[in-house]
C-alpha atoms as a PDB file:
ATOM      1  CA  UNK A   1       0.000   0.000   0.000  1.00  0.00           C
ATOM      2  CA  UNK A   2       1.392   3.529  -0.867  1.00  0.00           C
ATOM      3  CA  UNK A   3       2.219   6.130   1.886  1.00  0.00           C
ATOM      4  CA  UNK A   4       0.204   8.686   1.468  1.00  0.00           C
ATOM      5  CA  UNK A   5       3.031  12.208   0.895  1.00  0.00           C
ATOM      6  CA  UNK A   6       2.878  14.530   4.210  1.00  0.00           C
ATOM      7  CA  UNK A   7       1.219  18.015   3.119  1.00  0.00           C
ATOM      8  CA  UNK A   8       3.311  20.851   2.524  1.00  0.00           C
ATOM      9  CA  UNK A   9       2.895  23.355   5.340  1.00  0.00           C
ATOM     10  CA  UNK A  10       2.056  27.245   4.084  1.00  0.00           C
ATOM     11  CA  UNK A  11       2.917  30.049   6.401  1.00  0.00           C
ATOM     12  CA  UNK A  12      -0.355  32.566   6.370  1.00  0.00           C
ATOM     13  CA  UNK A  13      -1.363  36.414   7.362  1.00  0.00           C
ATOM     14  CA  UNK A  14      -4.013  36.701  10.027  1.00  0.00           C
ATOM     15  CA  UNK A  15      -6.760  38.920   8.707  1.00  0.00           C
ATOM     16  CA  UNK A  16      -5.872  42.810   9.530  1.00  0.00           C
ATOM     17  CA  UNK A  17      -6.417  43.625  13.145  1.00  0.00           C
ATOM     18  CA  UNK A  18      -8.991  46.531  13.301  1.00  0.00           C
ATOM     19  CA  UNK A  19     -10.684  48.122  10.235  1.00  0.00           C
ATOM     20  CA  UNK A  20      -8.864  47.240   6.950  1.00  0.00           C
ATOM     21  CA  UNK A  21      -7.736  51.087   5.519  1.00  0.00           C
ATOM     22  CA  UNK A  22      -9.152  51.886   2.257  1.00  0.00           C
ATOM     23  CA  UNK A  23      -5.669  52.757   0.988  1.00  0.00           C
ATOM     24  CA  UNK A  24      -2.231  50.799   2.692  1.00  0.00           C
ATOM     25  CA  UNK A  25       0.758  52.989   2.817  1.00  0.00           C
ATOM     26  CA  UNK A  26       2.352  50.636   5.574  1.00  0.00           C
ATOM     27  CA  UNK A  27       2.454  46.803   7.019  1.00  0.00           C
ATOM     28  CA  UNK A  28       3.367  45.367  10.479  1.00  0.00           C
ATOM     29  CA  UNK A  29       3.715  41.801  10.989  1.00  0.00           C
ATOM     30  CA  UNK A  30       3.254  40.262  14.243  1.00  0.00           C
ATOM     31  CA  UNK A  31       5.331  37.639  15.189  1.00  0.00           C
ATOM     32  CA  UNK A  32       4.142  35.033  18.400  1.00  0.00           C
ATOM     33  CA  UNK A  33       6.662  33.243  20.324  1.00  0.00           C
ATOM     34  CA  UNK A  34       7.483  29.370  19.511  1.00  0.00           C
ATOM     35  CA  UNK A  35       9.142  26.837  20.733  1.00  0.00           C
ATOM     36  CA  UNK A  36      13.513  25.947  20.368  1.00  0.00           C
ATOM     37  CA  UNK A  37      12.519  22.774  18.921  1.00  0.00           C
ATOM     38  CA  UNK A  38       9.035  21.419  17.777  1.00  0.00           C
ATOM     39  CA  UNK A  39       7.022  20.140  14.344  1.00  0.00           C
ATOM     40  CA  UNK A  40       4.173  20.891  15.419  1.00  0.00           C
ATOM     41  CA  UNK A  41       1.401  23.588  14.081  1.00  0.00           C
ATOM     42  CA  UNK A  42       1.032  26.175  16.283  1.00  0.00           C
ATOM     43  CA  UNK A  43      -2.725  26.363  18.370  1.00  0.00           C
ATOM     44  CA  UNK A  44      -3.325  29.761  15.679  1.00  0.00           C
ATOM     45  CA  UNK A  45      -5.617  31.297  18.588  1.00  0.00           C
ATOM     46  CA  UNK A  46      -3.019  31.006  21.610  1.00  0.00           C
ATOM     47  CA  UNK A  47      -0.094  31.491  19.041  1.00  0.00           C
ATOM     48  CA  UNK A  48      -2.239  34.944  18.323  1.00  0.00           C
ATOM     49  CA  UNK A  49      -2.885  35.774  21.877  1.00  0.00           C
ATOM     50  CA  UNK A  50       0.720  37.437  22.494  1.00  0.00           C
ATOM     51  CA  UNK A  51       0.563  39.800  20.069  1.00  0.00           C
ATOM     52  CA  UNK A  52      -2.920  40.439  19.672  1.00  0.00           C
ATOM     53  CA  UNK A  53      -2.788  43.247  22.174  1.00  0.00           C
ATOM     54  CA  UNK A  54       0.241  44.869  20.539  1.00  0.00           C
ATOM     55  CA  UNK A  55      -1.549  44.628  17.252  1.00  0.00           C
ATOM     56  CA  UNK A  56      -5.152  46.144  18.134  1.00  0.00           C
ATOM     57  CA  UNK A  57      -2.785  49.186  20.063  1.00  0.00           C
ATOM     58  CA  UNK A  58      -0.348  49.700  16.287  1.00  0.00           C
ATOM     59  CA  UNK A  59      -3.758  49.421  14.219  1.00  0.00           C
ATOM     60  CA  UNK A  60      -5.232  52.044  16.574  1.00  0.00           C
ATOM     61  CA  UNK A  61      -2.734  54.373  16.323  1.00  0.00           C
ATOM     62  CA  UNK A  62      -1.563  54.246  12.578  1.00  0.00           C
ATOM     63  CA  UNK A  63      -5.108  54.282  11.422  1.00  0.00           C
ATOM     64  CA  UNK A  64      -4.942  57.949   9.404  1.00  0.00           C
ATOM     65  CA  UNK A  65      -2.024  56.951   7.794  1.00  0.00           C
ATOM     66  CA  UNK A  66      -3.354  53.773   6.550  1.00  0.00           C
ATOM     67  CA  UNK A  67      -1.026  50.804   8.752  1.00  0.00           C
ATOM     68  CA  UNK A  68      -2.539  47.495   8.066  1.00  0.00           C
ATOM     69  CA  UNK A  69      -1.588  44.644  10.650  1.00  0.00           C
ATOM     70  CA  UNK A  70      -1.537  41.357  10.557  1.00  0.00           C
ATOM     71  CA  UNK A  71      -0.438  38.532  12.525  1.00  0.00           C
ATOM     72  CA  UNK A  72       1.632  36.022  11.255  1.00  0.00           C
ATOM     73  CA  UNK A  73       0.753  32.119  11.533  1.00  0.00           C
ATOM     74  CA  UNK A  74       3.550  30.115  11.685  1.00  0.00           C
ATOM     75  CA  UNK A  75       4.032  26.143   9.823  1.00  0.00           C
ATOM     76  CA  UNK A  76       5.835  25.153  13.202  1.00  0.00           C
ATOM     77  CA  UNK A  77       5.846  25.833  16.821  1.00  0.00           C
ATOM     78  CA  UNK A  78       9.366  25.785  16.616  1.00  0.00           C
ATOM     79  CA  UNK A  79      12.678  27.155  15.602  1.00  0.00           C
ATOM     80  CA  UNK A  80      14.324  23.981  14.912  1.00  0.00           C
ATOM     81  CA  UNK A  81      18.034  24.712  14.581  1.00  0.00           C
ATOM     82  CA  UNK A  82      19.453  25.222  10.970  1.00  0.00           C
ATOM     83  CA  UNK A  83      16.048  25.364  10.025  1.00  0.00           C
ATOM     84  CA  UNK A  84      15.211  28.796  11.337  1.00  0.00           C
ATOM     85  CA  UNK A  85      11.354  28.022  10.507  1.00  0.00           C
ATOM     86  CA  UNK A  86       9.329  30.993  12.146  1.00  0.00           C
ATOM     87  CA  UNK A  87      12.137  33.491  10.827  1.00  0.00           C
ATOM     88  CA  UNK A  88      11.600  32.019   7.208  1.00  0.00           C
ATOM     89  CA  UNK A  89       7.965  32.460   7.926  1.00  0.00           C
ATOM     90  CA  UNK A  90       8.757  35.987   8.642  1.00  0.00           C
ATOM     91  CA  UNK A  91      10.206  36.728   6.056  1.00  0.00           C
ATOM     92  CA  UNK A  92       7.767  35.026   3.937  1.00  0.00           C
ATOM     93  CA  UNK A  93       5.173  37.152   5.287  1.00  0.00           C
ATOM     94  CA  UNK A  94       7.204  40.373   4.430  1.00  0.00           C
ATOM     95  CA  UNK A  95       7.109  38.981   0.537  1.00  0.00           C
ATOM     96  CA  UNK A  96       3.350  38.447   1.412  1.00  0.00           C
ATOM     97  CA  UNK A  97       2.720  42.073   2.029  1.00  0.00           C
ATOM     98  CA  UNK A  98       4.573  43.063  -0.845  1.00  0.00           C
ATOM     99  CA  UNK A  99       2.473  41.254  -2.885  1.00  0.00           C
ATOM    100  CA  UNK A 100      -0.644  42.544  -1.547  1.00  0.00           C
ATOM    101  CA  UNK A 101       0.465  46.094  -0.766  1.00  0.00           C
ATOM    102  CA  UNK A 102       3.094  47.053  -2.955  1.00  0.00           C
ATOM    103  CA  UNK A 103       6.100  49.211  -2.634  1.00  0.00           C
ATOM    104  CA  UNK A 104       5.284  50.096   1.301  1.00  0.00           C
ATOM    105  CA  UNK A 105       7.593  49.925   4.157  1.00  0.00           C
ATOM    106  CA  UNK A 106       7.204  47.149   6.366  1.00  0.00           C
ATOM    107  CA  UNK A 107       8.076  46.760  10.150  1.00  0.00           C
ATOM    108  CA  UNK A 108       8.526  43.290  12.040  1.00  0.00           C
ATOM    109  CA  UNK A 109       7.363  43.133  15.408  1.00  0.00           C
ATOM    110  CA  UNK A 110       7.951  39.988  17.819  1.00  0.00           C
ATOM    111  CA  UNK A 111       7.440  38.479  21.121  1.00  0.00           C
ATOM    112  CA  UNK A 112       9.695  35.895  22.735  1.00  0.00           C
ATOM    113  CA  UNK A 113      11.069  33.292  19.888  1.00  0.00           C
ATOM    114  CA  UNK A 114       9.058  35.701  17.330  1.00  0.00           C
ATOM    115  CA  UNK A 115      11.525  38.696  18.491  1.00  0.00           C
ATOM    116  CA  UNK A 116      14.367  36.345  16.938  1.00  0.00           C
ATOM    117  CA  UNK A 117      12.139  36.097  14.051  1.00  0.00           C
ATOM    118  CA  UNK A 118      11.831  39.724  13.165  1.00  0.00           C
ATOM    119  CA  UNK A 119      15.611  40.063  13.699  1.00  0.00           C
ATOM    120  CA  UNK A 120      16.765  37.483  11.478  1.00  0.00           C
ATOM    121  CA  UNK A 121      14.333  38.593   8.970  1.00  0.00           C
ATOM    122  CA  UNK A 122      15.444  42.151   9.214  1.00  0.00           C
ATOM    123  CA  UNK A 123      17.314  42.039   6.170  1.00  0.00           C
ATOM    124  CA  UNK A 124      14.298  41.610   4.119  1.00  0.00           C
ATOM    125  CA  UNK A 125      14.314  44.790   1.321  1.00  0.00           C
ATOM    126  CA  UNK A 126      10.753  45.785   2.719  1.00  0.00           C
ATOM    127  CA  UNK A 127      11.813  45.950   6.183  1.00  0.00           C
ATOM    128  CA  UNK A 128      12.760  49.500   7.520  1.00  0.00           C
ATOM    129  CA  UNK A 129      12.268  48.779  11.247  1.00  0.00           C
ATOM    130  CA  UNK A 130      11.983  45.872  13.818  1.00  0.00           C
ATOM    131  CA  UNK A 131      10.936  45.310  17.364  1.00  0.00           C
ATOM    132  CA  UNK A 132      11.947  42.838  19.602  1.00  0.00           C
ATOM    133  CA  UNK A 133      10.045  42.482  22.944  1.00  0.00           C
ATOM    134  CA  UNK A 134      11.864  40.061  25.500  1.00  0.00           C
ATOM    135  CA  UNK A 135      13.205  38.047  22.767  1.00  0.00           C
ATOM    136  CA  UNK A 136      14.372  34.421  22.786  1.00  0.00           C
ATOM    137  CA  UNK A 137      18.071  34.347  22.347  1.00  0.00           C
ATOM    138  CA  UNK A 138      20.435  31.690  22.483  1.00  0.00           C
ATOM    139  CA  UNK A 139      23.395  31.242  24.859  1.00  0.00           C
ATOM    140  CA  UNK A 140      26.683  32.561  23.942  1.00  0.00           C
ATOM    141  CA  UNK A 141      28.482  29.157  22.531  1.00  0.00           C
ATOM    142  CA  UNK A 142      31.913  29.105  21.245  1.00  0.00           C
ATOM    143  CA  UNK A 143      31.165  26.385  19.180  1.00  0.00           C
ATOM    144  CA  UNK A 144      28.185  28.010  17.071  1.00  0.00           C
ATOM    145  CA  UNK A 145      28.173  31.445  14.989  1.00  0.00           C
ATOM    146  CA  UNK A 146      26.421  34.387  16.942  1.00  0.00           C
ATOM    147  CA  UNK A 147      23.307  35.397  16.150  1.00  0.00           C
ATOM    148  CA  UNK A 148      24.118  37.988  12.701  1.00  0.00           C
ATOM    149  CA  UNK A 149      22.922  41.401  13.070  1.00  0.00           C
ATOM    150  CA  UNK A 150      24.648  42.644   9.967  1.00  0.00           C
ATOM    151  CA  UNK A 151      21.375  42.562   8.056  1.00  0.00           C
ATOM    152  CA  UNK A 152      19.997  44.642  10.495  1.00  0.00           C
ATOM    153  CA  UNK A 153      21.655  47.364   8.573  1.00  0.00           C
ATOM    154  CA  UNK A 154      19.507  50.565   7.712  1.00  0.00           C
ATOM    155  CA  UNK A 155      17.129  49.497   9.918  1.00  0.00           C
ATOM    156  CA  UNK A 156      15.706  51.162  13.106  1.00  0.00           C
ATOM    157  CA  UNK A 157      15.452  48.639  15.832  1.00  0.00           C
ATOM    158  CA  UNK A 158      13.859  48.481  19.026  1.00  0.00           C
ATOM    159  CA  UNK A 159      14.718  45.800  21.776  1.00  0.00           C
ATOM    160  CA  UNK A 160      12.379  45.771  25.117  1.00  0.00           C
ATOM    161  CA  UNK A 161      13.177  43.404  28.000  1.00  0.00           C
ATOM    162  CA  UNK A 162      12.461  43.276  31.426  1.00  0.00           C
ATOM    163  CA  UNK A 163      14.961  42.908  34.134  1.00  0.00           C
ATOM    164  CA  UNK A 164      13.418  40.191  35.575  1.00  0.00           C
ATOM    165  CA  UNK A 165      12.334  37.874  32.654  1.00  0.00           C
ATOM    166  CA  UNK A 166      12.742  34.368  33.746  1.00  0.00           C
ATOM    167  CA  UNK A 167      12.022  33.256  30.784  1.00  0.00           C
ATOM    168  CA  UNK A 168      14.474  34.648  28.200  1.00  0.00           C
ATOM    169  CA  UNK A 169      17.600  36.856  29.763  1.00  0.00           C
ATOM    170  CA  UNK A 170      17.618  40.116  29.198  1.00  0.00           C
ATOM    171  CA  UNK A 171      21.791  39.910  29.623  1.00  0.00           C
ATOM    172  CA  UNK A 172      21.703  37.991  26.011  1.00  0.00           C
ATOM    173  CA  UNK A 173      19.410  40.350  24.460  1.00  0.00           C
ATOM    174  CA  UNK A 174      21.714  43.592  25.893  1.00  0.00           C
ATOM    175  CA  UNK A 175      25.237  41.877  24.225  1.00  0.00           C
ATOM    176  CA  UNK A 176      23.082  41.340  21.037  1.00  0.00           C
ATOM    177  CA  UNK A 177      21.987  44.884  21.013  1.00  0.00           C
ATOM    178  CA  UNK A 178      25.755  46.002  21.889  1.00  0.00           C
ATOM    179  CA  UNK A 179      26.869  44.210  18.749  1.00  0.00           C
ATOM    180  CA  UNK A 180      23.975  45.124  16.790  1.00  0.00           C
ATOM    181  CA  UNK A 181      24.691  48.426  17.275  1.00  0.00           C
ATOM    182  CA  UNK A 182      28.512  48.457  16.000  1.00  0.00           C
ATOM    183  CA  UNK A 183      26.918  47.409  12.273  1.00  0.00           C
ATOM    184  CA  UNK A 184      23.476  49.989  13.076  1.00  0.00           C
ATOM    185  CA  UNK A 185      23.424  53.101  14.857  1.00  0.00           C
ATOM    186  CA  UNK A 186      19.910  53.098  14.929  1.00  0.00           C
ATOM    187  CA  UNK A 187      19.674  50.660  17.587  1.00  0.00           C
ATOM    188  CA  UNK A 188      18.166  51.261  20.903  1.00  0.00           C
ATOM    189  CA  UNK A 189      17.083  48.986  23.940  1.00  0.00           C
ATOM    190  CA  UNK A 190      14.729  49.999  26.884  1.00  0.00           C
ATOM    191  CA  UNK A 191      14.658  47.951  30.167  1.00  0.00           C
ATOM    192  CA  UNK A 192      11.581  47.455  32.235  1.00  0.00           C
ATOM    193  CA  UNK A 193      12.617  47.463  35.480  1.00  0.00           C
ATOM    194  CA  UNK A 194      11.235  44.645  38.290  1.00  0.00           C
ATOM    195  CA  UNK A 195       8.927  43.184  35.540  1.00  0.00           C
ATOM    196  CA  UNK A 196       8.909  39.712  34.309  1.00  0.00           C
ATOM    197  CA  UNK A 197       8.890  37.724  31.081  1.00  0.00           C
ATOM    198  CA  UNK A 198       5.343  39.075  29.807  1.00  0.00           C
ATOM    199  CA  UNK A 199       5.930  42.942  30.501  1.00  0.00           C
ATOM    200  CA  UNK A 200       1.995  42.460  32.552  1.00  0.00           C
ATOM    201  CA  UNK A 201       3.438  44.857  35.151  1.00  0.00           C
ATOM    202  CA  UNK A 202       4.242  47.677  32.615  1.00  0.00           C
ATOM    203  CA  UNK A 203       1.891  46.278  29.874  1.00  0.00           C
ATOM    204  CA  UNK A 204       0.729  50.167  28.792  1.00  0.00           C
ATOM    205  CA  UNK A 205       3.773  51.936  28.421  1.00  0.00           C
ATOM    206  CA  UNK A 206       5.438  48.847  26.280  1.00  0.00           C
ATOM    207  CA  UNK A 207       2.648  49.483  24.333  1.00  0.00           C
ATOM    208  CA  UNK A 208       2.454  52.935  23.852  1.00  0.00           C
ATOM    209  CA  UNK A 209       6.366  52.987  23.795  1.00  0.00           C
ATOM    210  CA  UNK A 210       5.623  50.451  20.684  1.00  0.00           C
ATOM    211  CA  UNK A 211       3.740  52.670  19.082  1.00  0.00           C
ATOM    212  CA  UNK A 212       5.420  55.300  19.359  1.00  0.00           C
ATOM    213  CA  UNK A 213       8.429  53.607  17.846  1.00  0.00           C
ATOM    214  CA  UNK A 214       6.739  52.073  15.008  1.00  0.00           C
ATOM    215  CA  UNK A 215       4.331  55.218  14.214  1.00  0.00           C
ATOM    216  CA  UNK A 216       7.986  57.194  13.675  1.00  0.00           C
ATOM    217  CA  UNK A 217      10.008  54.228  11.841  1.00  0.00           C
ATOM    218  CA  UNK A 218       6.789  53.572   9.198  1.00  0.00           C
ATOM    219  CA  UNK A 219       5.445  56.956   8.517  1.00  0.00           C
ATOM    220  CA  UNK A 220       7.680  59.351   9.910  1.00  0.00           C
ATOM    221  CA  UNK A 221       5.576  61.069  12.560  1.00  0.00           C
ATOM    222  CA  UNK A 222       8.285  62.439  15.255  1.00  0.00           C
ATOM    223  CA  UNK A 223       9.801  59.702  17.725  1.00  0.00           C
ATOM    224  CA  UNK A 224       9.254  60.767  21.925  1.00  0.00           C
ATOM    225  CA  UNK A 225      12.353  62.638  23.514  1.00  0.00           C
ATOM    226  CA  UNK A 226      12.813  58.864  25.518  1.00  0.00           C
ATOM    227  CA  UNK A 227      13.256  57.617  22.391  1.00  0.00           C
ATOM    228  CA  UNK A 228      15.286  59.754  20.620  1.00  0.00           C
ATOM    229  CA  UNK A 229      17.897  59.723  23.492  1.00  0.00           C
ATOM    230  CA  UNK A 230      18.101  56.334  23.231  1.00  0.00           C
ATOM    231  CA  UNK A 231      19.298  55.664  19.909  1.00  0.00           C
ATOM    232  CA  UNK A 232      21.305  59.091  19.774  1.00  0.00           C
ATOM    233  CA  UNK A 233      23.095  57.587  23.492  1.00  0.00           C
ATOM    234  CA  UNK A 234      26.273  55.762  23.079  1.00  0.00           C
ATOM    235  CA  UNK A 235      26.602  52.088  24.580  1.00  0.00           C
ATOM    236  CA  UNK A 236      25.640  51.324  27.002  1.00  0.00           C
ATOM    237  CA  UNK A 237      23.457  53.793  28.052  1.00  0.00           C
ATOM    238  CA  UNK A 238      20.888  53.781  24.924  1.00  0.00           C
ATOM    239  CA  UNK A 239      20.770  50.148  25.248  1.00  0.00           C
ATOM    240  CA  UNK A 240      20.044  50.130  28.939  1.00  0.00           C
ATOM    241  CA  UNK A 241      17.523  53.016  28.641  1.00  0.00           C
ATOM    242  CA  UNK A 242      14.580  52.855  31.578  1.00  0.00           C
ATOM    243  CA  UNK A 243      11.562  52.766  30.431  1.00  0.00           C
ATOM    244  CA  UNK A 244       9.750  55.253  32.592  1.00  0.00           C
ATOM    245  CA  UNK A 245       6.475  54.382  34.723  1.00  0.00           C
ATOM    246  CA  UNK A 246       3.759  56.476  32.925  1.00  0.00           C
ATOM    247  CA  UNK A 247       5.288  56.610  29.380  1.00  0.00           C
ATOM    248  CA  UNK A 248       2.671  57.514  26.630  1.00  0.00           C
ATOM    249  CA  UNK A 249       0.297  59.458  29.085  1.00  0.00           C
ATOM    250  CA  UNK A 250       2.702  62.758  29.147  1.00  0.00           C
ATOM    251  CA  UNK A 251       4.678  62.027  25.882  1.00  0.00           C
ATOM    252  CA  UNK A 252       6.422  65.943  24.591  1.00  0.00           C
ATOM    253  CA  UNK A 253       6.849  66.048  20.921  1.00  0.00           C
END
């Protein structure tokens, strides 16, 4: 009897989070967190869940200048080594808008294993900014290459970790910023201070701080003071920036 052949897995864009704009002059892709290792399809509405939130708040506030936002649904929970599946996926997904969109700039915004994601997808040609918040990083190993950040290149890049993520440690993601930031001066990193892995203490500022970030990298609208600092700030002290208690509610332009 013939084994049947195993289905080829598609990557796929969530419909767009909040009303879709009558004209599209700019994309952000969510990116959920995953798994090191796993061949499994992602659970699409828990996968969603992480950066649902993140999404609704971006759609909100790029509405006049027509954002469009989408999540991204992986193939497989995980990263799986050489494989680099959900960062494939992202990038995918950036060809994806592309098609649908056109020529219009295109920012990559992760969680967790989905803030590696948007960072090895950086490179992509549509890709003009990136966000990483608490992203899964691997160990420093002397036998394996470091994570590359040369494609980051030309890119304005956000990094947001908490000081006390238990999860995924925010000392990996600070020497990948550091490094990051010898090939891209545009390269900034905020610390929440006391919170843990899923930012729940200082959920609305990380947000708005988000926003803010991606509102300026997409569509030019002016980036906060905090902001600004940051990536102007030589190491370390624009990527160890606090993020303040309150940001977004008294924001100066």
């Amino acid at each position: 009897m013939a084994q049947e052949a195993t289905p080829v897995r598609t990557a796929r864009l969530g419909r767009t989070l909040g009303p879709e704009p009558a004209t599209v002059s700019g994309v952000v892709l969510l990116l959920p967190g995953g798994q090191a290792v796993s061949g499994r399809r992602p659970a699409p509405v828990l996968a969603a869940a992480s950066v649902r939130a993140l999404g609704r708040r971006l759609a909100r506030a790029g509405r006049a200048e027509g954002l469009a936002a989408h999540v991204v649904h992986y193939r497989y929970r995980g990263w799986n080594g050489s494989e680099a599946h959900l960062a494939r996926d992202a990038a995918w997904a950036a060809d994806e808008a592309v098609r649908r969109y056109g020529d219009v700039p295109v920012c990559l915004a992760g969680v967790d294993m989905g803030g590696r994601a948007a960072l090895h997808a950086g490179g992509h040609e549509a890709v003009n900014s990136v966000v990483a918040i608490a992203p899964w990083l691997p160990e420093d190993d002397v036998a394996a290459s470091p994570e590359p950040v040369k494609q980051l290149a030309g890119r304005r890049v956000l990094i947001v970790h908490g000081t006390n993520d238990g999860r995924t440690d925010p000392e990996l993601s600070f020497r990948f910023a550091a490094r990051a930031k010898k090939a891209n001066r545009d390269v900034c990193r905020f610390e929440v201070h006391s919170d843990g892995h899923g930012l729940h203490q200082y959920r609305d500022e990380v947000l708005s701080l988000t926003a803010d970030f991606v509102m300026g990298s997409l569509f030019g609208r002016p980036l906060s003071r905090p902001v600004q600092d940051a990536l102007a700030a030589p190491p370390p002290l624009g990527l160890r920036m606090p993020l303040a208690a309150g940001f977004g509610k008294t924001l100066r332009r």
